[in-house]
N, C-alpha and C. Protein backbone atom coordinates (compact mmCIF):
# COMPACT_ATOMS: atom_id res chain seq x y z
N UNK A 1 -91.75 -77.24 54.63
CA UNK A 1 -90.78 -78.12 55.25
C UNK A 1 -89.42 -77.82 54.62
N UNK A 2 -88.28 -77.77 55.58
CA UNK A 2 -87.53 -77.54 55.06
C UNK A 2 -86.37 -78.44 54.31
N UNK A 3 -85.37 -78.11 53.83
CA UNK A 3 -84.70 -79.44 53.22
C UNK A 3 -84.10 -80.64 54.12
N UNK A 4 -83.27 -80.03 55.23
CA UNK A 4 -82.95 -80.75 56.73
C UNK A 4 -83.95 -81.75 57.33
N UNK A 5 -85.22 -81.33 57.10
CA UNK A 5 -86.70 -82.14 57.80
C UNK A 5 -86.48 -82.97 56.88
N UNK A 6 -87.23 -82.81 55.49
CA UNK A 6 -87.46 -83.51 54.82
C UNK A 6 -86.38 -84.70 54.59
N UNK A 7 -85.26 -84.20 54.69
CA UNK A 7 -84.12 -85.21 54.65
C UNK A 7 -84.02 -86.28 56.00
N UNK A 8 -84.60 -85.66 56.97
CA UNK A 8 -84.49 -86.61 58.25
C UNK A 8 -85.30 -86.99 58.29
N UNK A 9 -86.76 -86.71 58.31
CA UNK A 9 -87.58 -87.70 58.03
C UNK A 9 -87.73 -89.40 56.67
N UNK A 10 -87.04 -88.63 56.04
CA UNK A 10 -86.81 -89.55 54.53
C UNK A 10 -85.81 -90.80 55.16
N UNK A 11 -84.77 -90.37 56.09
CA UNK A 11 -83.73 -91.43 56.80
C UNK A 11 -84.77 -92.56 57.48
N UNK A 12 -85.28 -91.47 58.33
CA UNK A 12 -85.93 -92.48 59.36
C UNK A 12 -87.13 -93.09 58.58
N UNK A 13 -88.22 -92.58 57.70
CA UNK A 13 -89.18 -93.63 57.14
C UNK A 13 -87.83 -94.70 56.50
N UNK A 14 -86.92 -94.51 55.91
CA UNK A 14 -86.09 -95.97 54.80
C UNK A 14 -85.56 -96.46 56.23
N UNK A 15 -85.18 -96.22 57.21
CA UNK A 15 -84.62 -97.03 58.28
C UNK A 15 -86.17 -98.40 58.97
N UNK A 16 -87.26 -97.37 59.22
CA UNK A 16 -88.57 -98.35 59.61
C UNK A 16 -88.86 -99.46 58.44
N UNK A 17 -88.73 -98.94 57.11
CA UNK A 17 -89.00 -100.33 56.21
C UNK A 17 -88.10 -101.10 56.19
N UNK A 18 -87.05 -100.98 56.33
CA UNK A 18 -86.29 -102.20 56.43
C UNK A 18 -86.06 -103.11 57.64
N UNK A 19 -87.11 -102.74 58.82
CA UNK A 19 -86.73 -102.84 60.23
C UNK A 19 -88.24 -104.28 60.44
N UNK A 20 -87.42 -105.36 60.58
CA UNK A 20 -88.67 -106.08 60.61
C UNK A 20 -87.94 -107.28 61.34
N UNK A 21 -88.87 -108.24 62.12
CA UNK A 21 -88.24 -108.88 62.59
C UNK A 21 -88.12 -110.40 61.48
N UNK A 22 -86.94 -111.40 62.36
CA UNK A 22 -86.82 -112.12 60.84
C UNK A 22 -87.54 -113.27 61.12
N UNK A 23 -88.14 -113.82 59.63
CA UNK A 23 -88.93 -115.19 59.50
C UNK A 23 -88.93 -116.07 60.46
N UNK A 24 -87.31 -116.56 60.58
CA UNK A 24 -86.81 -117.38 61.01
C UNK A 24 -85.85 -117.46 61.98
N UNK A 25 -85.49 -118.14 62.88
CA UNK A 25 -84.34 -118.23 63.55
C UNK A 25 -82.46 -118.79 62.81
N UNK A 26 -81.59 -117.46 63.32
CA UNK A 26 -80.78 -117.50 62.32
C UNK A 26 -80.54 -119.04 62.37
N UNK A 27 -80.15 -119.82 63.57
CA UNK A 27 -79.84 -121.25 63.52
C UNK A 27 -80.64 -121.94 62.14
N UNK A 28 -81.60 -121.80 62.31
CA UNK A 28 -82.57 -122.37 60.90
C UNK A 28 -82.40 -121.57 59.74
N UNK A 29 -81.50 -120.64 59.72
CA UNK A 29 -81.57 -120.03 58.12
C UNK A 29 -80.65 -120.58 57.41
N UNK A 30 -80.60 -121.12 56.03
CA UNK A 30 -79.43 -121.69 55.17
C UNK A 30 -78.36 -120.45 55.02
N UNK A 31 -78.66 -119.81 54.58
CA UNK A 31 -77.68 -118.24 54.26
C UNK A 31 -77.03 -118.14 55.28
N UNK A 32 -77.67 -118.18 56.71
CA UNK A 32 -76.51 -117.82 58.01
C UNK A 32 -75.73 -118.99 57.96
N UNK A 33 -76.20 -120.34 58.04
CA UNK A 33 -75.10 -121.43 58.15
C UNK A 33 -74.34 -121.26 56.93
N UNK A 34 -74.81 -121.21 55.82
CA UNK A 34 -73.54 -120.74 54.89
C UNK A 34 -72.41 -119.88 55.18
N UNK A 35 -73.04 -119.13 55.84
CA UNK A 35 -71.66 -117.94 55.84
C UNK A 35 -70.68 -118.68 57.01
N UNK A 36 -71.21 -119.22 57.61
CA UNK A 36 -70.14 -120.26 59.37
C UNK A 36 -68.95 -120.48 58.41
N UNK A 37 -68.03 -120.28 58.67
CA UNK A 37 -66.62 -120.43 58.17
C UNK A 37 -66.41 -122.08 58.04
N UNK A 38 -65.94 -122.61 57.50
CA UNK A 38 -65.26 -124.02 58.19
C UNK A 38 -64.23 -124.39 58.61
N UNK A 39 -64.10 -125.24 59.97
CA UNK A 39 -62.83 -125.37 60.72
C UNK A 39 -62.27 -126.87 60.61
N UNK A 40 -61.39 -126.93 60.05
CA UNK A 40 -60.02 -128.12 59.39
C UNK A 40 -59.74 -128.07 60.41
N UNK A 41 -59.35 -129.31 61.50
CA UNK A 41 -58.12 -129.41 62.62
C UNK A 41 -58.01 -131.21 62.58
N UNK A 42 -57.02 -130.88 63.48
CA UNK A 42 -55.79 -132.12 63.65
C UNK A 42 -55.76 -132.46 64.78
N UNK A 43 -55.80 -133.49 65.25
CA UNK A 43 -55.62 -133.31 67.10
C UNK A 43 -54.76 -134.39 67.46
N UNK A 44 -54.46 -134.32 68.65
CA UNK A 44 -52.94 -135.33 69.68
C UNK A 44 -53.35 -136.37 69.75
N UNK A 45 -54.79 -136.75 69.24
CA UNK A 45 -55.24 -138.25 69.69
C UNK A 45 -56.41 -138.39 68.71
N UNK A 46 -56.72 -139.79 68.99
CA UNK A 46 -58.55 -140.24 68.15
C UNK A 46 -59.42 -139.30 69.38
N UNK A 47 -59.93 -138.53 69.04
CA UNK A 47 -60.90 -137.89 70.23
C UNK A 47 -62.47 -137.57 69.47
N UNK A 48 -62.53 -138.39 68.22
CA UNK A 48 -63.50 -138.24 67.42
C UNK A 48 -64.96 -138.27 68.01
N UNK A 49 -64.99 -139.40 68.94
CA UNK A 49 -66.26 -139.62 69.79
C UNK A 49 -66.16 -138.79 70.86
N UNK A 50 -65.51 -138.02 71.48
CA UNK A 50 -65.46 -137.45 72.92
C UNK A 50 -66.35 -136.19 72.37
N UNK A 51 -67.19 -135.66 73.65
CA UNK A 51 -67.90 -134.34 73.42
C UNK A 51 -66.79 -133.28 73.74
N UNK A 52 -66.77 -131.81 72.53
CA UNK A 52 -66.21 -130.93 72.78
C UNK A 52 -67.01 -130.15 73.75
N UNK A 53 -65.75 -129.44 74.72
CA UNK A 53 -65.95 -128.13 75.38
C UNK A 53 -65.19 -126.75 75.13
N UNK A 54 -65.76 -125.77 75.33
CA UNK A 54 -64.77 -124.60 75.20
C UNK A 54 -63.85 -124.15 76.42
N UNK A 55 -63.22 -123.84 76.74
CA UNK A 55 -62.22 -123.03 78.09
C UNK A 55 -62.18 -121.91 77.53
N UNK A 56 -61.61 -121.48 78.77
CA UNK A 56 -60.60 -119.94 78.73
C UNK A 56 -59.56 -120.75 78.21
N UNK A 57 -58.79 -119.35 78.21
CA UNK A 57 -57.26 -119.50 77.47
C UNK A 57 -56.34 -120.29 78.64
N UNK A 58 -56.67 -120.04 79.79
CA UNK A 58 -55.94 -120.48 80.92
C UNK A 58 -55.89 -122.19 80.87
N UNK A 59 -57.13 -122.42 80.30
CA UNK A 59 -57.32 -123.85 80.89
C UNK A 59 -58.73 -124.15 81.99
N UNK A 60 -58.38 -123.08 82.56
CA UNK A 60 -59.22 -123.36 84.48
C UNK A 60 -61.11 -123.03 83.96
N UNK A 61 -61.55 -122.17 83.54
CA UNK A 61 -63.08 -121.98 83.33
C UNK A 61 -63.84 -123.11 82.10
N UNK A 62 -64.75 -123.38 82.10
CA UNK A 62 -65.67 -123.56 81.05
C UNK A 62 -66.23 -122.51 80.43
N UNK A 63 -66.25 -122.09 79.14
CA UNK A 63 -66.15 -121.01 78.51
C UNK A 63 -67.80 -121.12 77.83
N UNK A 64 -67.83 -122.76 77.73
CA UNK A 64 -68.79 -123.26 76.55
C UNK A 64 -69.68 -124.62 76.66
N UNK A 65 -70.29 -125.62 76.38
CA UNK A 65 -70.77 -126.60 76.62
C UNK A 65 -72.16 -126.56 75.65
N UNK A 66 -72.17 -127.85 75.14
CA UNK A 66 -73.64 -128.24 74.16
C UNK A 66 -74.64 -128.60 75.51
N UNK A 67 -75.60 -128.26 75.18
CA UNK A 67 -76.71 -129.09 75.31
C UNK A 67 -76.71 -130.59 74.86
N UNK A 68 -77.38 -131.08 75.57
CA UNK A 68 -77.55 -133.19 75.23
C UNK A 68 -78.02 -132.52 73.76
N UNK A 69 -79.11 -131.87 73.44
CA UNK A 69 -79.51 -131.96 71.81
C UNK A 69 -78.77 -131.54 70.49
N UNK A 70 -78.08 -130.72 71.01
CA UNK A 70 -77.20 -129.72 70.07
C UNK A 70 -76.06 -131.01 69.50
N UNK A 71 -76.22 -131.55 70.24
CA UNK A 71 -75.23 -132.74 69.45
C UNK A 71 -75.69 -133.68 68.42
N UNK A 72 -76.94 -133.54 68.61
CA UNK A 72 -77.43 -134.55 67.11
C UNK A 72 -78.12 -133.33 66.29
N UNK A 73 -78.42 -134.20 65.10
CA UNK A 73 -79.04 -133.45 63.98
C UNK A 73 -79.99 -134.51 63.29
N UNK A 74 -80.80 -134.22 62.29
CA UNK A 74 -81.87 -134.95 61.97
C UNK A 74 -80.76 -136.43 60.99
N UNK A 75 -79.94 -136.26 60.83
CA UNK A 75 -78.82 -137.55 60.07
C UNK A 75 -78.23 -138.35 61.22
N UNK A 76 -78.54 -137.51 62.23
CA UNK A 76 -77.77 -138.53 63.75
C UNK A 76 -77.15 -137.82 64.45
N UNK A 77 -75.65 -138.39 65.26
CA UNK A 77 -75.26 -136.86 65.87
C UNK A 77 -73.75 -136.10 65.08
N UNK A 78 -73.78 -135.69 65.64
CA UNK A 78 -72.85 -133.80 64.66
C UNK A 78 -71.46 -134.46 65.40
N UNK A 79 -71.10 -135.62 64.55
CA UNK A 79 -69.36 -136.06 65.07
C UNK A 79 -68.81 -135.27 63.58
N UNK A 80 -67.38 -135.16 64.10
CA UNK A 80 -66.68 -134.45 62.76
C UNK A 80 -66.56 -135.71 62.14
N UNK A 81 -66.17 -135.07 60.70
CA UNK A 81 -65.95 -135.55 59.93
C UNK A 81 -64.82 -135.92 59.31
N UNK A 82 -64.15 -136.83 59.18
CA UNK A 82 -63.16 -137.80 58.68
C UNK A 82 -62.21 -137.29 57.61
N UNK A 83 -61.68 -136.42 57.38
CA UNK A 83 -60.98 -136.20 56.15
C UNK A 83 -59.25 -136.81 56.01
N UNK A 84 -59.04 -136.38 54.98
CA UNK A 84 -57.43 -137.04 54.76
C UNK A 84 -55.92 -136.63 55.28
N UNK A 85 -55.84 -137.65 55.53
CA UNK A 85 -54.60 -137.05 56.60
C UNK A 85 -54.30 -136.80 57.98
N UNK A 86 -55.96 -137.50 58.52
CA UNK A 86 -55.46 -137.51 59.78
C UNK A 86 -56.53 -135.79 60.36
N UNK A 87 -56.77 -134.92 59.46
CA UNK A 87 -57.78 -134.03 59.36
C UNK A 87 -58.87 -134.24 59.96
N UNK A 88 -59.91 -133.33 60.12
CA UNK A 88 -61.43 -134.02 60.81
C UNK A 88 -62.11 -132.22 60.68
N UNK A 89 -63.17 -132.53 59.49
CA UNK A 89 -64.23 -131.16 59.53
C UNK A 89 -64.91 -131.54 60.48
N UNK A 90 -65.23 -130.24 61.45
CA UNK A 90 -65.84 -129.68 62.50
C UNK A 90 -67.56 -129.70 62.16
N UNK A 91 -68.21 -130.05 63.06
CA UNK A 91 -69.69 -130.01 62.59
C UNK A 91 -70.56 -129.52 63.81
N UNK A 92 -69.69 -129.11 64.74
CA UNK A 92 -70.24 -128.95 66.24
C UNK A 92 -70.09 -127.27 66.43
N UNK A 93 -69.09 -126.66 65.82
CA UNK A 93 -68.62 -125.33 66.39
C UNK A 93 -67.84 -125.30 67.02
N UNK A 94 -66.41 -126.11 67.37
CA UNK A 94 -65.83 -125.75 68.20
C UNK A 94 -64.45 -124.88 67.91
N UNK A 95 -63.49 -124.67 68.44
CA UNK A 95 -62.64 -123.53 68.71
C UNK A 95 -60.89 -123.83 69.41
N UNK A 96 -60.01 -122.92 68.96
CA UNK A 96 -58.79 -122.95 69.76
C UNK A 96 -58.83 -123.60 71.30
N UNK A 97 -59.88 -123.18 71.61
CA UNK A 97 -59.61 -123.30 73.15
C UNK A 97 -60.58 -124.44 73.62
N UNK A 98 -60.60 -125.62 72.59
CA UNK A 98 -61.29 -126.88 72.93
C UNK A 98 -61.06 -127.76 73.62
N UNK A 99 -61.34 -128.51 74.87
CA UNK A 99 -61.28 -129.71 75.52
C UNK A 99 -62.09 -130.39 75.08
N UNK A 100 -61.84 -131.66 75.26
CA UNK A 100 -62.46 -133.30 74.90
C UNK A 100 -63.13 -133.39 76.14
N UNK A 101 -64.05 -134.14 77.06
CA UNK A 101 -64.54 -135.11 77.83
C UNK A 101 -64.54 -136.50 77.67
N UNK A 102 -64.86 -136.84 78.46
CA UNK A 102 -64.76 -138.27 79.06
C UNK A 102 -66.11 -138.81 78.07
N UNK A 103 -67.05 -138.11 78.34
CA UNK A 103 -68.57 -138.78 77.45
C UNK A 103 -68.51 -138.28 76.03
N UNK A 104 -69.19 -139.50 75.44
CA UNK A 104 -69.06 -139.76 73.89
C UNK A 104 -70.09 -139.03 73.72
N UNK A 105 -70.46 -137.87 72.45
CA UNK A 105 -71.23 -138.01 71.54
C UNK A 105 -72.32 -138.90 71.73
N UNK A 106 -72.91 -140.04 71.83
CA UNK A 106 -73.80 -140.30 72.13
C UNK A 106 -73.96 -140.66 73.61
N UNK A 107 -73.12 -140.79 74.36
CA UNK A 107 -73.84 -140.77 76.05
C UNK A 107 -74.14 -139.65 76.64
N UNK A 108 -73.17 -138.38 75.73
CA UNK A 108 -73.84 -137.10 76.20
C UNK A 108 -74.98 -136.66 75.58
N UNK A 109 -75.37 -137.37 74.42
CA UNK A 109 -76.44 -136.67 73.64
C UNK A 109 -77.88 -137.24 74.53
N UNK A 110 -77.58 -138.41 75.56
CA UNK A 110 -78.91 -139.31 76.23
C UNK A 110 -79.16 -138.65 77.35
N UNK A 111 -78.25 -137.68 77.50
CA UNK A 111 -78.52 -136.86 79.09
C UNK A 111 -79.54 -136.56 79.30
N UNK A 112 -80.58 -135.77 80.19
CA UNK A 112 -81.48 -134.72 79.82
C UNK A 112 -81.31 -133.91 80.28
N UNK A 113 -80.21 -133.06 80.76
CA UNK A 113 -79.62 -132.03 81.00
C UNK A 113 -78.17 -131.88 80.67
N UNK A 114 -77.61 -131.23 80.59
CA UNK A 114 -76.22 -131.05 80.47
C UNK A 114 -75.52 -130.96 82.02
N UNK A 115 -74.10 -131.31 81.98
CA UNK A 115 -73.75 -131.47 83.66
C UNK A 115 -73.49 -129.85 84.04
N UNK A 116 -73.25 -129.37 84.73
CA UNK A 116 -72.50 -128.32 85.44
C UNK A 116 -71.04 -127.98 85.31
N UNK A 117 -70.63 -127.01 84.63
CA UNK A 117 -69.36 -126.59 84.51
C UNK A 117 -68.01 -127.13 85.49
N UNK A 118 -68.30 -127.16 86.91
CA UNK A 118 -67.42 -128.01 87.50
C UNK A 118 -67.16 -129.39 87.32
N UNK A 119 -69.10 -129.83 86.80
CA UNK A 119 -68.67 -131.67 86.69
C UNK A 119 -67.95 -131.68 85.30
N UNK A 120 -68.08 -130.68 84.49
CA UNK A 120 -67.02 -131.26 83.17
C UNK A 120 -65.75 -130.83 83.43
N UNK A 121 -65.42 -130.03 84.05
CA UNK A 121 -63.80 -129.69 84.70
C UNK A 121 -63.44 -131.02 84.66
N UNK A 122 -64.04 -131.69 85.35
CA UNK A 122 -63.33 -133.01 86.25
C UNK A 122 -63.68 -133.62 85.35
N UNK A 123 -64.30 -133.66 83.78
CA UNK A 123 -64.58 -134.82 83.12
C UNK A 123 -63.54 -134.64 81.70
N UNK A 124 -62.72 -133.69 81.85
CA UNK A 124 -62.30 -133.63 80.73
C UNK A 124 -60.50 -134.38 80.68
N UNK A 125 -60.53 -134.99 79.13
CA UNK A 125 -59.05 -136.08 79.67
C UNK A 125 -58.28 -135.25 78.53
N UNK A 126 -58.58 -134.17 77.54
CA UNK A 126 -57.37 -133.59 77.25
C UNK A 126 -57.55 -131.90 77.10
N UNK A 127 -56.57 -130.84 77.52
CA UNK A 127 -57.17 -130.02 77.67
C UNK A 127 -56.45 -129.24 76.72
N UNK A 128 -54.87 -129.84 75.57
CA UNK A 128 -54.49 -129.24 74.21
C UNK A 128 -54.84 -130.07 73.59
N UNK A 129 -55.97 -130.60 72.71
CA UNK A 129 -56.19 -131.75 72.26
C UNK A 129 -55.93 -131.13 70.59
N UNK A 130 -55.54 -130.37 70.44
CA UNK A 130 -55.41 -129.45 69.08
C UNK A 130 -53.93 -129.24 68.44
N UNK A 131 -53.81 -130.03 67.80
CA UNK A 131 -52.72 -130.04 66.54
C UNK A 131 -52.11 -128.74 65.87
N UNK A 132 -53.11 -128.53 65.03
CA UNK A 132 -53.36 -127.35 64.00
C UNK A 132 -55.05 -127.52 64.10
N UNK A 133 -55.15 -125.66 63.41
CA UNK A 133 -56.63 -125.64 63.30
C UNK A 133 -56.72 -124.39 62.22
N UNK A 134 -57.71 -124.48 61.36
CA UNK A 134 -57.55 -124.03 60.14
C UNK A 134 -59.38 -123.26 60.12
N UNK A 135 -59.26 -122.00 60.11
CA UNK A 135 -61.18 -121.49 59.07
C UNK A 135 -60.53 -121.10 57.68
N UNK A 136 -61.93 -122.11 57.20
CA UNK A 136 -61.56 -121.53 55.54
C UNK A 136 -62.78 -121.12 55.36
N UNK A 137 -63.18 -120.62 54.14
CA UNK A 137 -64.55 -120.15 53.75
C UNK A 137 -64.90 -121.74 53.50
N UNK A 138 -66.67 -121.39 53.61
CA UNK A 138 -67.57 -122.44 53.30
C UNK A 138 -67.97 -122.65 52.01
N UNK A 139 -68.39 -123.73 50.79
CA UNK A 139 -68.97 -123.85 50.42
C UNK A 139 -70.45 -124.02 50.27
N UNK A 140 -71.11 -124.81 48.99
CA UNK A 140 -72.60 -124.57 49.03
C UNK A 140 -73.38 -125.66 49.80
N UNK A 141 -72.66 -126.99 49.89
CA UNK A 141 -73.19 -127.71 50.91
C UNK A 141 -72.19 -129.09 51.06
N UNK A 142 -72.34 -129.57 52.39
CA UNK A 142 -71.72 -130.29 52.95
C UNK A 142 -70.63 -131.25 52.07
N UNK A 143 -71.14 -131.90 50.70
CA UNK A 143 -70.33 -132.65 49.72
C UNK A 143 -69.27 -131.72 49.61
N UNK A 144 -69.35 -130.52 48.79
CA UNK A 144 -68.72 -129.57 47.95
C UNK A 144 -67.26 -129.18 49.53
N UNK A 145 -68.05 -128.87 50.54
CA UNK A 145 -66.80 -128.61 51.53
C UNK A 145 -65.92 -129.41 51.76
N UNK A 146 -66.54 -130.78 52.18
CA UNK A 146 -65.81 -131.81 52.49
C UNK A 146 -64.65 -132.17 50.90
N UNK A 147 -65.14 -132.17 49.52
CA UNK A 147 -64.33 -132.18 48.93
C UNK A 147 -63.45 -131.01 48.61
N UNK A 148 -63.60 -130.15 48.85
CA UNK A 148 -62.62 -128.65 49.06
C UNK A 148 -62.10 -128.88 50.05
N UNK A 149 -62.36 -129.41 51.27
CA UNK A 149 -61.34 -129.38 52.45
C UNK A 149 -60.05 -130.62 52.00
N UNK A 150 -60.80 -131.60 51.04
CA UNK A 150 -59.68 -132.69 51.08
C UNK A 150 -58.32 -132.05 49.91
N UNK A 151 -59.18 -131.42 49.44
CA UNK A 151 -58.31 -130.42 48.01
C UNK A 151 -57.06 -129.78 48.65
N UNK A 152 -57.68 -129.27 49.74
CA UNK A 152 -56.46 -127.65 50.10
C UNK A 152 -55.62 -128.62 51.28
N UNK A 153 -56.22 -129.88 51.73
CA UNK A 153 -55.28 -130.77 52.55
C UNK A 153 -53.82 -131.30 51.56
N UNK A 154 -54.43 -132.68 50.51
CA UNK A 154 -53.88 -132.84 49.85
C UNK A 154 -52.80 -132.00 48.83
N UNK A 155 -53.32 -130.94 48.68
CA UNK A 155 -52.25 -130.05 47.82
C UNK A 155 -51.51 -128.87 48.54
N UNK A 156 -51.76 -129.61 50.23
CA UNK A 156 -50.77 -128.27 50.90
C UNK A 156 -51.12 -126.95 50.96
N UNK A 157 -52.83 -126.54 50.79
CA UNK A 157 -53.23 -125.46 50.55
C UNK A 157 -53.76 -124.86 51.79
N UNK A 158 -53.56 -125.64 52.99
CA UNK A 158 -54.19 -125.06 54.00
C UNK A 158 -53.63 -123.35 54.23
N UNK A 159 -52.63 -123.76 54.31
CA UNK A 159 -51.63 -122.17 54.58
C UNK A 159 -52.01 -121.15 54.21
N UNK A 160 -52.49 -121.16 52.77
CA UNK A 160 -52.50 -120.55 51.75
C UNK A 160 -54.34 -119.63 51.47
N UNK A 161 -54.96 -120.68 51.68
CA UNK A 161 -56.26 -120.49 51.26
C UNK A 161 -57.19 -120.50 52.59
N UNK A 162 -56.13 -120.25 53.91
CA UNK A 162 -57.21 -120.61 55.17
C UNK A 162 -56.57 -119.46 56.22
N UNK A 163 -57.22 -119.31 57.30
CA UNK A 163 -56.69 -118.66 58.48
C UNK A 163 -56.49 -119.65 59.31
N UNK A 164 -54.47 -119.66 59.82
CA UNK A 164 -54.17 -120.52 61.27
C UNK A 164 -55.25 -120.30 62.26
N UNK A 165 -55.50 -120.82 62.75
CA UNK A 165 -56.41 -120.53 64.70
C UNK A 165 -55.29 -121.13 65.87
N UNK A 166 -54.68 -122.06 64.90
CA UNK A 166 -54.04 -122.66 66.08
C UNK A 166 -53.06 -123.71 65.39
């Protein structure tokens, strides 16, 4: 065998051992939700209870939409979180290009389907509902962020220690 074989074969056996499918689903892995960035934003109104949607940049498409389940979690449902200043950590995933709806967090979470992209067109009451919006890196769990997010609020560190989105 020559050195070329032996070398290509040697690639491809180290490529098959590492080739496996994974345990778990990334949603269920701690390590993948660790790495989810966290998103700091500010918005034009209390829109704390309204369900987020995604758009296009235009405004006009639905880009995005939860499921009724995706909105709760085994503590209840996935509303942001309250920080200082008028702030609110993200617990849903949402994005620059977020609209509010008309249904709360929990009347959308009782659905048993989600509506149709046109019925949330027509259900949504703000479509810049976004202030500022901030990813910073994550910490090790939910306490530790939430008090790092109030840190880099309070001491003016958003700028500094985060990426604008918006």
């Amino acid at each position: 065998m020559n050195f070329k074989s032996f070398l290509f074969i040697s690639m491809i056996g180290g490529l098959c051992i590492h080739c496996k499918s994974p345990a778990e689903p990334a949603r269920n892995n701690p390590t993948v939700a660790m790495s989810q960035p966290l998103i700091i934003y500010k918005t034009t109104e209390n829109f704390n209870q309204n369900t987020p949607i995604s758009l296009s940049q235009d405004g006009t498409v639905v880009q995005g939409y939860p499921s009724p389940s995706d909105l709760k979690n085994s503590d209840g449902l996935r509303l942001p979180i309250e920080l200082k200043n008028g702030y609110l950590l993200d617990k849903r995933g949402i994005g620059p290009d977020v609209a509010f709806i008309r249904l709360t967090y929990s009347e959308y979470s009782q659905l048993k389907q989600a509506p149709e992209p046109d019925q949330l067109l027509k259900m949504i009451i703000e479509k810049q509902p976004i202030k500022e919006m901030w990813r910073c890196n994550r910490k090790a769990n939910d306490e530790l962020n939430i008090k790092y997010a109030n840190e880099l609020i309070e001491t003016r560190q958003l700028d500094k220690m985060c990426e604008r989105l918006k």
